[in-house]
PDB file of N, CA and C in Angstrom:
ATOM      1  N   UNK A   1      15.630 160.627 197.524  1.00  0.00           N
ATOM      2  CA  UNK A   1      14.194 160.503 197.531  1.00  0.00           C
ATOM      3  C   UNK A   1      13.835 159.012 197.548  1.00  0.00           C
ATOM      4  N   UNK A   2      12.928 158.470 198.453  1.00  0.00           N
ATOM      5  CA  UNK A   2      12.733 157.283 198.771  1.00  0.00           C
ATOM      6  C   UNK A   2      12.229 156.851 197.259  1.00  0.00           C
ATOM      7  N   UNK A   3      11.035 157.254 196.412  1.00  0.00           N
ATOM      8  CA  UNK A   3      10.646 157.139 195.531  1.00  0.00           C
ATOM      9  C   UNK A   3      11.701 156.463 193.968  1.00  0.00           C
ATOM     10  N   UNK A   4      12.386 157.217 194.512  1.00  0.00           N
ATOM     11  CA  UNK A   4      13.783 156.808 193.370  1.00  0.00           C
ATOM     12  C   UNK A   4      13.787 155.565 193.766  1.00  0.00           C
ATOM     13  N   UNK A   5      14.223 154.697 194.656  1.00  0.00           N
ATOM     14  CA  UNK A   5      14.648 153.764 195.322  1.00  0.00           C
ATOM     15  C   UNK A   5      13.656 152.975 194.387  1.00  0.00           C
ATOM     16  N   UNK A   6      12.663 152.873 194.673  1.00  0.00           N
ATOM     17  CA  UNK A   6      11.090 151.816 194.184  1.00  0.00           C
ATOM     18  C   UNK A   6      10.951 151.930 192.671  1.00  0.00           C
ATOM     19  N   UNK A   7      11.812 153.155 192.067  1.00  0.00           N
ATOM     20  CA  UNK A   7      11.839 153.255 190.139  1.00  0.00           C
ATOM     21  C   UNK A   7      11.939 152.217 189.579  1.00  0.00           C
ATOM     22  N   UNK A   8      12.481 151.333 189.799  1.00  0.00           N
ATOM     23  CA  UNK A   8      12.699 150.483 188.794  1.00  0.00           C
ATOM     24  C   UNK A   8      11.584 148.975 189.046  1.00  0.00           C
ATOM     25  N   UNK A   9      11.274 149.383 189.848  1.00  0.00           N
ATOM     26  CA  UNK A   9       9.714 148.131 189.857  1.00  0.00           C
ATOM     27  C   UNK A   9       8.505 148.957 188.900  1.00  0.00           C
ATOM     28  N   UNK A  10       8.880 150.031 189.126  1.00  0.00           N
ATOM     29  CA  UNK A  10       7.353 150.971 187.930  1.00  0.00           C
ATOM     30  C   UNK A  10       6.687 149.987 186.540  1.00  0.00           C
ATOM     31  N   UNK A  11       5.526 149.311 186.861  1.00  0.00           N
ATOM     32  CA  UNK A  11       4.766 148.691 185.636  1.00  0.00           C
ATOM     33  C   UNK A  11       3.782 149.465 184.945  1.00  0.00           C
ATOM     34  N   UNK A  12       4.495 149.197 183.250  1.00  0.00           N
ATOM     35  CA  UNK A  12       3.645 150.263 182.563  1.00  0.00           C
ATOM     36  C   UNK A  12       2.391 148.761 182.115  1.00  0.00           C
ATOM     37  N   UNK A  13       1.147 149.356 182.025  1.00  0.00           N
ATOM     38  CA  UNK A  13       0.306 148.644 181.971  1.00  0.00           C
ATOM     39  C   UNK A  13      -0.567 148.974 180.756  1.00  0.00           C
ATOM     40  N   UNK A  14      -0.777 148.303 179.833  1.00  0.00           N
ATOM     41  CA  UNK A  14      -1.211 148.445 178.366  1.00  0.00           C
ATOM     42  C   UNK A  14      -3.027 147.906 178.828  1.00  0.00           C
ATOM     43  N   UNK A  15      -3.662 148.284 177.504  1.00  0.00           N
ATOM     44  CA  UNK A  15      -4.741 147.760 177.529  1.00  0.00           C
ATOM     45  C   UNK A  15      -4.785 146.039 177.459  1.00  0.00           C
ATOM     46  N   UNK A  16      -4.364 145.194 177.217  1.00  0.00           N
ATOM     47  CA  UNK A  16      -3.971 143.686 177.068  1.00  0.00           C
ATOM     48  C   UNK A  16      -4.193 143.470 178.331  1.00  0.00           C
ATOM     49  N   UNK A  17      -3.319 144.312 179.541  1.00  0.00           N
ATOM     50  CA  UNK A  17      -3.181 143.763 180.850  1.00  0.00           C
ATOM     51  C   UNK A  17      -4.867 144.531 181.894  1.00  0.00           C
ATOM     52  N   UNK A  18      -5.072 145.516 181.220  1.00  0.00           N
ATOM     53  CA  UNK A  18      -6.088 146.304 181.948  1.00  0.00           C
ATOM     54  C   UNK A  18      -7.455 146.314 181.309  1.00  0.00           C
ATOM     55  N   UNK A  19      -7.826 146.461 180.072  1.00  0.00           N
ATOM     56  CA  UNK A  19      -8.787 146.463 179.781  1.00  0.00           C
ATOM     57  C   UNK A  19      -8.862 147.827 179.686  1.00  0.00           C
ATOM     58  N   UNK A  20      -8.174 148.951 179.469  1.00  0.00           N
ATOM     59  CA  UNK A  20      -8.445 150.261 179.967  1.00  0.00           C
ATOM     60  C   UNK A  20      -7.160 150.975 178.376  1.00  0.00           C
ATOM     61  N   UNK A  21      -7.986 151.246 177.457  1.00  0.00           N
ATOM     62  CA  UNK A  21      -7.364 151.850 176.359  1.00  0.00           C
ATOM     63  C   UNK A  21      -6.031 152.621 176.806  1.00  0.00           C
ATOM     64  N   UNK A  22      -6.303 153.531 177.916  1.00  0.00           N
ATOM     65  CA  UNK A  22      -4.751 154.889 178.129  1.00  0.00           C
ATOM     66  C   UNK A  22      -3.989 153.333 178.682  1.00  0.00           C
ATOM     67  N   UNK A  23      -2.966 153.844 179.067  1.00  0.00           N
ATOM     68  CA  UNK A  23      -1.714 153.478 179.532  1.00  0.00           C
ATOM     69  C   UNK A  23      -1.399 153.699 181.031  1.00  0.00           C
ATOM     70  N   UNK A  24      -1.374 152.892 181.576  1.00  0.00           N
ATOM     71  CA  UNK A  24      -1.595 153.443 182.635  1.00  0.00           C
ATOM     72  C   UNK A  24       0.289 152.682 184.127  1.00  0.00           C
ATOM     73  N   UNK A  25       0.449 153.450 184.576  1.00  0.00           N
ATOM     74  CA  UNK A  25       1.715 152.944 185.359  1.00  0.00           C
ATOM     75  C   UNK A  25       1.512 152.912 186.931  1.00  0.00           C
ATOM     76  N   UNK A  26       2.014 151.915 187.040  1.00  0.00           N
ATOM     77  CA  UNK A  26       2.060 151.168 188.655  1.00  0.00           C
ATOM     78  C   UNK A  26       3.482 151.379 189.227  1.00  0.00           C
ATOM     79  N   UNK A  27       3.511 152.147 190.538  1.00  0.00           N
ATOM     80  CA  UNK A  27       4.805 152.084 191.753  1.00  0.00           C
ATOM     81  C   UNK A  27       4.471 151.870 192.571  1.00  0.00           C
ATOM     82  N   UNK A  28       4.923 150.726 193.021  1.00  0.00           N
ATOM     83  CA  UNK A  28       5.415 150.414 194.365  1.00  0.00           C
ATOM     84  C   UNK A  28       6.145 151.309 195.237  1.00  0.00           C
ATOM     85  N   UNK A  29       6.024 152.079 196.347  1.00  0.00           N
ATOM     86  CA  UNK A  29       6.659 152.693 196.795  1.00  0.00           C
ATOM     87  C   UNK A  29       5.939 152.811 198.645  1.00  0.00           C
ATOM     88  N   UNK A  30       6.561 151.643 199.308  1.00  0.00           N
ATOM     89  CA  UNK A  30       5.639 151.327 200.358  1.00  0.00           C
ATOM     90  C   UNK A  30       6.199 152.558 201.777  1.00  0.00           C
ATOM     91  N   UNK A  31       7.072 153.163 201.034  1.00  0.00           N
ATOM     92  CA  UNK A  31       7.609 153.553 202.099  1.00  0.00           C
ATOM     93  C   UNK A  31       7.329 155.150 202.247  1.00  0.00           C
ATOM     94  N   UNK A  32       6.590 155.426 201.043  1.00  0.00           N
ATOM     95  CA  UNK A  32       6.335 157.002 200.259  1.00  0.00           C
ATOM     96  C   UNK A  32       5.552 157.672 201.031  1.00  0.00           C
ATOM     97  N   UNK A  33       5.217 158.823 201.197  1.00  0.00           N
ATOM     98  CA  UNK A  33       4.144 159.740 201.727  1.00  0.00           C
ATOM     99  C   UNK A  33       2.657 159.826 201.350  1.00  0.00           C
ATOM    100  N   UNK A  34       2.936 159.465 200.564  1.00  0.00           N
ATOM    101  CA  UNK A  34       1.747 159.186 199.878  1.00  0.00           C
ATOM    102  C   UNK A  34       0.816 157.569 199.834  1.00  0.00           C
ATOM    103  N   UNK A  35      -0.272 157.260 199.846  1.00  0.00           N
ATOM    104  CA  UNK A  35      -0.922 155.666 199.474  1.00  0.00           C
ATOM    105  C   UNK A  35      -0.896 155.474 197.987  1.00  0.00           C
ATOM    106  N   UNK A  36      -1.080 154.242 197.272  1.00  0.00           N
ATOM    107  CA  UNK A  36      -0.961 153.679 196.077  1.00  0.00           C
ATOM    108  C   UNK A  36      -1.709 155.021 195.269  1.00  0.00           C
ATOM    109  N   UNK A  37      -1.640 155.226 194.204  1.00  0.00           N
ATOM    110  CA  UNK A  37      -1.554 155.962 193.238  1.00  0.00           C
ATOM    111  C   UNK A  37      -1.491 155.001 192.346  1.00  0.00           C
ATOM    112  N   UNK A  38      -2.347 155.281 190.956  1.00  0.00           N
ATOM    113  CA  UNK A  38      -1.961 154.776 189.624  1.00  0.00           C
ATOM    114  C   UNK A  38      -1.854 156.112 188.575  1.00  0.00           C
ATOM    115  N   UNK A  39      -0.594 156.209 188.329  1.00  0.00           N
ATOM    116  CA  UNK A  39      -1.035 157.005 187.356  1.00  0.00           C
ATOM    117  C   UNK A  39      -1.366 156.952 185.694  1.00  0.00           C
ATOM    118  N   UNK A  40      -2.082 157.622 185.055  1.00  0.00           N
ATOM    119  CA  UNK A  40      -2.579 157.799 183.625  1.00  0.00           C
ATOM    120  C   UNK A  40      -2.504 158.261 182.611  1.00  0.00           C
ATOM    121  N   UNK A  41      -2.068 157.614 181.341  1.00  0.00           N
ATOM    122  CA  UNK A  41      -1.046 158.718 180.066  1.00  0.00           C
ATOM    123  C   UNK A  41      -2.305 159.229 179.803  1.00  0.00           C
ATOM    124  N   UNK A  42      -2.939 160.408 179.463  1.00  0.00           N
ATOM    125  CA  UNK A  42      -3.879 161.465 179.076  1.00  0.00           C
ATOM    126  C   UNK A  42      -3.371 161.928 177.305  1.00  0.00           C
ATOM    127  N   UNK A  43      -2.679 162.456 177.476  1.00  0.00           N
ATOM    128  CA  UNK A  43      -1.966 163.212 176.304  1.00  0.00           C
ATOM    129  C   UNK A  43      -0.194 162.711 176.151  1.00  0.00           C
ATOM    130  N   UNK A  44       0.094 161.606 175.474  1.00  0.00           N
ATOM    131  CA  UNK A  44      -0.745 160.935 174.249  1.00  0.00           C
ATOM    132  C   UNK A  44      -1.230 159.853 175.325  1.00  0.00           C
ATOM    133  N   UNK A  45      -2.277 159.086 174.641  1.00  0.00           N
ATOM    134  CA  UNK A  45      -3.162 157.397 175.628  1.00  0.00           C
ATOM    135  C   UNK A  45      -2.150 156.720 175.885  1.00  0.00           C
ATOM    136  N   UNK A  46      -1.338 156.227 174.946  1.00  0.00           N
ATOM    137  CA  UNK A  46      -0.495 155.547 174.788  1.00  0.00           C
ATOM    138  C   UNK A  46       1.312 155.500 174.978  1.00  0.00           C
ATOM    139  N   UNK A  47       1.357 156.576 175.816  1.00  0.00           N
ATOM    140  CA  UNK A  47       3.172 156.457 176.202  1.00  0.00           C
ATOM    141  C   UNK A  47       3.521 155.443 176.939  1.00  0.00           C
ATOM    142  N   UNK A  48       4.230 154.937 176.843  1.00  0.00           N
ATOM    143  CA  UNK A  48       4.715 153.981 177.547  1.00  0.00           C
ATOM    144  C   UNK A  48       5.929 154.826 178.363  1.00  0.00           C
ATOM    145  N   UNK A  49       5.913 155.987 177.940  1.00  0.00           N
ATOM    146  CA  UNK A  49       6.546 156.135 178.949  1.00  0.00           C
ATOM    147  C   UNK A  49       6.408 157.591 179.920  1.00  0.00           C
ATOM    148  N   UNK A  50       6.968 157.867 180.821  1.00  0.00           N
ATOM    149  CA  UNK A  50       6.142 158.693 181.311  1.00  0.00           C
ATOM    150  C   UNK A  50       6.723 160.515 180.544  1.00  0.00           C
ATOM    151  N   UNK A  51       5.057 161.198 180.553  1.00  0.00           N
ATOM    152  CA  UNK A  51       5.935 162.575 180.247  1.00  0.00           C
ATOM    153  C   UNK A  51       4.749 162.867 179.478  1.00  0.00           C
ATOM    154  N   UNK A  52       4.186 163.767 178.640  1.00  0.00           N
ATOM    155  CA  UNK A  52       3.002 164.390 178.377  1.00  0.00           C
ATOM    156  C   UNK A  52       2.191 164.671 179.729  1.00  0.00           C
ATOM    157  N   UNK A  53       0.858 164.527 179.124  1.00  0.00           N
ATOM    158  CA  UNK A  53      -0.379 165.038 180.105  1.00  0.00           C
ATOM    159  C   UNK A  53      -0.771 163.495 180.753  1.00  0.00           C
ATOM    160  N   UNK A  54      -0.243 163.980 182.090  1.00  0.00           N
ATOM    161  CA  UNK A  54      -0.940 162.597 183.213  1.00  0.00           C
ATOM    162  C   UNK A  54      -1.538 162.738 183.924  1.00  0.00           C
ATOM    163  N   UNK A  55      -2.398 161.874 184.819  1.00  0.00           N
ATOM    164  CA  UNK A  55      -3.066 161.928 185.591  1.00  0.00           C
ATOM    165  C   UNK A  55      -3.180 161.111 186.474  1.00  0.00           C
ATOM    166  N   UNK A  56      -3.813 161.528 188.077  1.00  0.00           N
ATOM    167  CA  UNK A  56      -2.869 160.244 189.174  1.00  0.00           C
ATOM    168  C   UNK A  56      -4.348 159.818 189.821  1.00  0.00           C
ATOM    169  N   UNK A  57      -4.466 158.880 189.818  1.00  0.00           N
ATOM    170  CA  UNK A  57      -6.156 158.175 190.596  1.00  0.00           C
ATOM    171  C   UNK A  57      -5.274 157.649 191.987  1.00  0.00           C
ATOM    172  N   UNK A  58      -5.633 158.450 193.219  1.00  0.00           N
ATOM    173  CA  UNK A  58      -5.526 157.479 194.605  1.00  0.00           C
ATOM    174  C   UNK A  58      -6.670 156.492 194.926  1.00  0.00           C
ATOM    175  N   UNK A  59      -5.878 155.425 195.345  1.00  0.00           N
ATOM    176  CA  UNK A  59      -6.827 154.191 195.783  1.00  0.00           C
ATOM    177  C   UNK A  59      -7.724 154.309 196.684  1.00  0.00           C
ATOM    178  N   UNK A  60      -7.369 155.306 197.418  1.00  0.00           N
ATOM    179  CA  UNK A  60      -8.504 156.102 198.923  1.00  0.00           C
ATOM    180  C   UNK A  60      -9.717 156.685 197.852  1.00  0.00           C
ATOM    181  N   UNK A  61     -10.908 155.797 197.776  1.00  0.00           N
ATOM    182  CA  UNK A  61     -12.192 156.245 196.793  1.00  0.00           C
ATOM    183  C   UNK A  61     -12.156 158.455 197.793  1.00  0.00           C
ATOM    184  N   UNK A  62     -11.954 158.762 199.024  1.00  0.00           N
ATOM    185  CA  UNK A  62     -12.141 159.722 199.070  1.00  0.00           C
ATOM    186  C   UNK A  62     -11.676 160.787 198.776  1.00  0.00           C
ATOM    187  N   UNK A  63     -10.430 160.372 197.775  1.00  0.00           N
ATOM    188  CA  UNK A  63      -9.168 161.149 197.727  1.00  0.00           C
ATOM    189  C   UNK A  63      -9.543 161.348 196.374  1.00  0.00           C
ATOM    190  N   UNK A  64      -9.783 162.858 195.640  1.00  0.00           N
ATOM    191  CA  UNK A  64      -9.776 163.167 193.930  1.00  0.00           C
ATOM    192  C   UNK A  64      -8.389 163.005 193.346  1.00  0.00           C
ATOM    193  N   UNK A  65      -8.746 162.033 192.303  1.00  0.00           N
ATOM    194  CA  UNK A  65      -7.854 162.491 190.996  1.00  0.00           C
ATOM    195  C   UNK A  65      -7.119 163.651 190.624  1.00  0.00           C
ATOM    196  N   UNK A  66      -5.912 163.903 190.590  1.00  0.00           N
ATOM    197  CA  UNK A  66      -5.454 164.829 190.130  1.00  0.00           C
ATOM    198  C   UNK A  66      -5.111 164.796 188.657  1.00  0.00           C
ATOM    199  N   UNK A  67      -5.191 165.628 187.423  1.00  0.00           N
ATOM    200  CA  UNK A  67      -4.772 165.905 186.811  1.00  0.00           C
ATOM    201  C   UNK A  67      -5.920 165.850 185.946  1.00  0.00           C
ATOM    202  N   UNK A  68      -5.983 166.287 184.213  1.00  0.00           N
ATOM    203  CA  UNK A  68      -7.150 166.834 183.340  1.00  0.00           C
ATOM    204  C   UNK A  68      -7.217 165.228 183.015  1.00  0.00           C
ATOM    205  N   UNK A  69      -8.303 163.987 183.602  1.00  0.00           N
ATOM    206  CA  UNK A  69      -8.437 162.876 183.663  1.00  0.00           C
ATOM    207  C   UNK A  69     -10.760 162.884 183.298  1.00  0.00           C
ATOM    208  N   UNK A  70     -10.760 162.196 182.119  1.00  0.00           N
ATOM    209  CA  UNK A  70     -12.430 162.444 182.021  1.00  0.00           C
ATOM    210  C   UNK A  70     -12.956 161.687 183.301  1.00  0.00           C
ATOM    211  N   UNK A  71     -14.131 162.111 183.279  1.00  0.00           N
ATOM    212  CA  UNK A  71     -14.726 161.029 184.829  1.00  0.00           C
ATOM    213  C   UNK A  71     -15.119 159.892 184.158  1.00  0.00           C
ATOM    214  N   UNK A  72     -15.596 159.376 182.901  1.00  0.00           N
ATOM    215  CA  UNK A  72     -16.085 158.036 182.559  1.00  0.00           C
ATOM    216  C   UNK A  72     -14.457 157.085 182.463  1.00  0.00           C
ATOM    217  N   UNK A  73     -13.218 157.863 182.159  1.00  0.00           N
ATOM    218  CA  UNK A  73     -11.913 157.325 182.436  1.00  0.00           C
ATOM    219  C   UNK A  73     -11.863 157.397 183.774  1.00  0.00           C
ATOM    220  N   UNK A  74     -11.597 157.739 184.857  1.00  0.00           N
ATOM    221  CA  UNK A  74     -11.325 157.570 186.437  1.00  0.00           C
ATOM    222  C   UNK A  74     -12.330 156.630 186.593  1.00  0.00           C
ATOM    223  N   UNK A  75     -13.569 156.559 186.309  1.00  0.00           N
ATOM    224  CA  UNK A  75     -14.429 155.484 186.601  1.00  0.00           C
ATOM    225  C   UNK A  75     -13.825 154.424 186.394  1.00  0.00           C
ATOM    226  N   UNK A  76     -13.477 153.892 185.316  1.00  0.00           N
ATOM    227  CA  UNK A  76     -12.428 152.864 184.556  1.00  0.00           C
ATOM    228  C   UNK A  76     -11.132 152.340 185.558  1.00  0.00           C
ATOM    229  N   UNK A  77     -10.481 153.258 185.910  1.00  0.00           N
ATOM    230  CA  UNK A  77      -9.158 153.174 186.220  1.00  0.00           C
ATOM    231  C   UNK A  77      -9.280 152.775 188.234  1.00  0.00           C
ATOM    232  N   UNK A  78     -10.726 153.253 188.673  1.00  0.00           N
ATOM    233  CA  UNK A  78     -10.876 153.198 190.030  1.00  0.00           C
ATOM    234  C   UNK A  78     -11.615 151.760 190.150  1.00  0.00           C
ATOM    235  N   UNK A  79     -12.432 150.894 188.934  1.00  0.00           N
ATOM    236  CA  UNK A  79     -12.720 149.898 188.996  1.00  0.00           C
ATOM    237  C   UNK A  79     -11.797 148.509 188.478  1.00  0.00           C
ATOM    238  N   UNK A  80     -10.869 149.324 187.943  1.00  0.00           N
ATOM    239  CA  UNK A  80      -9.302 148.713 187.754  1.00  0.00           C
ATOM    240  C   UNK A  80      -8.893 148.057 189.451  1.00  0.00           C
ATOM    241  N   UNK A  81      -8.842 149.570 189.981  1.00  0.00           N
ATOM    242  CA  UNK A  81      -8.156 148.881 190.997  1.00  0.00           C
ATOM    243  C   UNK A  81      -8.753 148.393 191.889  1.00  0.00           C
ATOM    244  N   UNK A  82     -10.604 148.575 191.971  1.00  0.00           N
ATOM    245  CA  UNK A  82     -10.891 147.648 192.996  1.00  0.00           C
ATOM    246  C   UNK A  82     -11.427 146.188 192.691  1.00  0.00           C
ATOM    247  N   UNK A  83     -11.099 145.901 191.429  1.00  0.00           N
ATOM    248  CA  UNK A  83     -11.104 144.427 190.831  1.00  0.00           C
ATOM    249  C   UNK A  83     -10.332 143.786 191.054  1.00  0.00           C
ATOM    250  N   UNK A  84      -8.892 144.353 191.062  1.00  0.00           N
ATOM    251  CA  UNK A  84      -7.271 143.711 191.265  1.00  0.00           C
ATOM    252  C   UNK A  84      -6.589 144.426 192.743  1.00  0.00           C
ATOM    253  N   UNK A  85      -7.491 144.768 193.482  1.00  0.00           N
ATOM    254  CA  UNK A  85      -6.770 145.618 194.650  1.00  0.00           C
ATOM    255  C   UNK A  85      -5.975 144.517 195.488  1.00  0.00           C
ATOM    256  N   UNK A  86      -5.948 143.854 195.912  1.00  0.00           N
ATOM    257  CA  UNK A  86      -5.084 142.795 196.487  1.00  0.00           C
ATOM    258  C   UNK A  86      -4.110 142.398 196.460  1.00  0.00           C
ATOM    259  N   UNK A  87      -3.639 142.132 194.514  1.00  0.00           N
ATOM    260  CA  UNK A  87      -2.917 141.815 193.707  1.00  0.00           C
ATOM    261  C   UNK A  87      -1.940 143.408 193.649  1.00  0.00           C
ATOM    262  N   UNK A  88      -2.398 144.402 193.808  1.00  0.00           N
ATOM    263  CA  UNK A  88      -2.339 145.667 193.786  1.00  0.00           C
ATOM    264  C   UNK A  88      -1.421 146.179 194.998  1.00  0.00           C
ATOM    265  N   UNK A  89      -2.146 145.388 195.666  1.00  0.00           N
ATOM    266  CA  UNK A  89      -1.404 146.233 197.165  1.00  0.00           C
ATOM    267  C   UNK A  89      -0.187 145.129 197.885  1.00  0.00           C
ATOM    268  N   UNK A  90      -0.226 143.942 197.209  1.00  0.00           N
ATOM    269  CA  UNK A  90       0.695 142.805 197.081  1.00  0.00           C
ATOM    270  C   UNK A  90       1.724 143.355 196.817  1.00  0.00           C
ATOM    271  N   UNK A  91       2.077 143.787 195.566  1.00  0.00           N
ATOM    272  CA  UNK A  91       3.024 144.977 194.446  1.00  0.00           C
ATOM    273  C   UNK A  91       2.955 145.893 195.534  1.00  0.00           C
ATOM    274  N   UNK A  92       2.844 146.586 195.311  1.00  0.00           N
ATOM    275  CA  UNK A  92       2.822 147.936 196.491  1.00  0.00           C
ATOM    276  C   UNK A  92       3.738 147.845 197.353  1.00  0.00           C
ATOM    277  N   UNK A  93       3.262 146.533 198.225  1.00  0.00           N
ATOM    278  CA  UNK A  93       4.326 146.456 199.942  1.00  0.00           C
ATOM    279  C   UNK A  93       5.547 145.197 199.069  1.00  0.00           C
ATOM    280  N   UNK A  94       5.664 145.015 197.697  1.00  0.00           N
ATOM    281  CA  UNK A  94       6.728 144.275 197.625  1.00  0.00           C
ATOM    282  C   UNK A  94       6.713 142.859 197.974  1.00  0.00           C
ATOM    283  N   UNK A  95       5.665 142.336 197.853  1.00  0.00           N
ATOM    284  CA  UNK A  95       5.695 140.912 198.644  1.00  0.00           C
ATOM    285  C   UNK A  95       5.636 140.058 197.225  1.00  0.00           C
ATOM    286  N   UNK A  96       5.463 140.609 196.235  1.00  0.00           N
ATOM    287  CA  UNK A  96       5.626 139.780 195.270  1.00  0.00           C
ATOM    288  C   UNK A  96       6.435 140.187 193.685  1.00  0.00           C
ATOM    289  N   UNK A  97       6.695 139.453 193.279  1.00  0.00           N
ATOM    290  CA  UNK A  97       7.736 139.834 192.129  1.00  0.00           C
ATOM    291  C   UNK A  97       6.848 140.101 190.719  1.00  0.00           C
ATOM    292  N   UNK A  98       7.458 141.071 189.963  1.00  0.00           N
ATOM    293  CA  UNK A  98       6.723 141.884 189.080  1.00  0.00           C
ATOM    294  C   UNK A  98       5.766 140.604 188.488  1.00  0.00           C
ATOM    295  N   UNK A  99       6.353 139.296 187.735  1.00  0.00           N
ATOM    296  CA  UNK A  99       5.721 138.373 186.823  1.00  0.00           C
ATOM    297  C   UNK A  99       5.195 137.876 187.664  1.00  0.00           C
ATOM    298  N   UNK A 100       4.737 137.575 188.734  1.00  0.00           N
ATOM    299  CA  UNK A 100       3.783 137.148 189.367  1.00  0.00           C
ATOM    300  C   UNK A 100       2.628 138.582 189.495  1.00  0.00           C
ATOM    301  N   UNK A 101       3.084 140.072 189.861  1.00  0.00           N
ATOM    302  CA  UNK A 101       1.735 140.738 190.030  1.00  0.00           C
ATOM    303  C   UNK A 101       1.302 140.834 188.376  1.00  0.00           C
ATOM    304  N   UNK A 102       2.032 140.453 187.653  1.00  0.00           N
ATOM    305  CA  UNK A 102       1.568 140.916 185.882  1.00  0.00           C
ATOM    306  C   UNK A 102       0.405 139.439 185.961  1.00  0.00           C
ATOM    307  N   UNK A 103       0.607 137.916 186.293  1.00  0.00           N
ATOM    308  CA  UNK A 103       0.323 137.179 185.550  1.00  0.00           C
ATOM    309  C   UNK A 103      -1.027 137.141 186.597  1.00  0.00           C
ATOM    310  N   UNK A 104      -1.321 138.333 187.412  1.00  0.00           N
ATOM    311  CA  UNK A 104      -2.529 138.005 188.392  1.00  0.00           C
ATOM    312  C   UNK A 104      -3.377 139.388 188.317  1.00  0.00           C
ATOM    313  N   UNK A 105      -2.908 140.236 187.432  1.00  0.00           N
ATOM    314  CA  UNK A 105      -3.924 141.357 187.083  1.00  0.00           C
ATOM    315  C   UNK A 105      -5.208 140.451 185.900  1.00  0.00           C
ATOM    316  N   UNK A 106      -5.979 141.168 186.831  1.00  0.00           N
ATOM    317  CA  UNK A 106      -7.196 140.650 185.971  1.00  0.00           C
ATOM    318  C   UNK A 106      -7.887 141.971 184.979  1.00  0.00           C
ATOM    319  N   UNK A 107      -7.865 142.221 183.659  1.00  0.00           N
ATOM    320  CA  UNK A 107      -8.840 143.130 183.142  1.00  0.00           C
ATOM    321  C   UNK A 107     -10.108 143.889 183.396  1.00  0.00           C
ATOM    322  N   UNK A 108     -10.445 144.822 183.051  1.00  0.00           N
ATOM    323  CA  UNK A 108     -11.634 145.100 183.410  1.00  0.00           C
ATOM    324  C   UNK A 108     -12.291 144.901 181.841  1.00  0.00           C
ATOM    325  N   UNK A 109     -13.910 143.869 182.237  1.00  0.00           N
ATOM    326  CA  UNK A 109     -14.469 143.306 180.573  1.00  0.00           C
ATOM    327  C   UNK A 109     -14.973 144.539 180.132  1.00  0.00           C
ATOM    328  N   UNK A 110     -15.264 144.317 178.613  1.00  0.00           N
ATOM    329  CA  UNK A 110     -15.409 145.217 177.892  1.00  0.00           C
ATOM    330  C   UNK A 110     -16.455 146.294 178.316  1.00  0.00           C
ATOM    331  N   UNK A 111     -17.507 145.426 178.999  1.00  0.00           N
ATOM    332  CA  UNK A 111     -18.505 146.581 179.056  1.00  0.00           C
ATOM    333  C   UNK A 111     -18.227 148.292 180.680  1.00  0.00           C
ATOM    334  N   UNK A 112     -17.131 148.232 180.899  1.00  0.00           N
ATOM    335  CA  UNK A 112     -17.040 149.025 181.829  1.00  0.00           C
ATOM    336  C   UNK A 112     -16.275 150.207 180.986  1.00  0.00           C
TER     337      UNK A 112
END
């Protein structure tokens, strides 16, 4: 599975880096069937790692969320990525190395 291949770039992303309380994880996987995806720890907020209740936001605004995700959270997580989409899709096609896409995510401020 191509996906395997891109595992070990997977960034788990804390509120520090996002501004966004759940937990949320980034793959790169430029070669996948799918477009960028972020997915979202639901049940518990906070796993760092993957496994409970998740949920997957595609970057295509026309494409729904899958999984039991609130809409004032997808709101959150879809203005995540169109704040840092660049930096986002940089990571994605691999053109840049993890500590460079970490030290260029920008938060989303408190009031969102």
């Amino acid at each position: 599975m191509v996906e395997r291949e891109f595992e070990y770039a997977m960034a788990i992303l804390d509120v520090d880096v996002t501004g966004i309380e759940n937990i949320l994880w980034f793959q790169p996987v430029p070669t996948g069937q799918h477009g960028p995806t972020i997915e979202v720890a639901i049940d518990p907020p906070d796993a760092s790692r993957q496994g409970g209740v998740v949920a997957t936001v595609p970057f295509a605004q026309n494409k729904s969320a899958s999984g039991p995700i609130p809409p004032a959270l997808e709101r959150q997580v879809r203005a995540f990525i169109e704040l840092n989409k660049p930096v986002l899709m940089d990571y994605w096609n691999l053109k840049i190395s993890t500590n460079k896409f970490l030290s260029q995510l920008r938060p989303l401020p408190p009031s969102c």
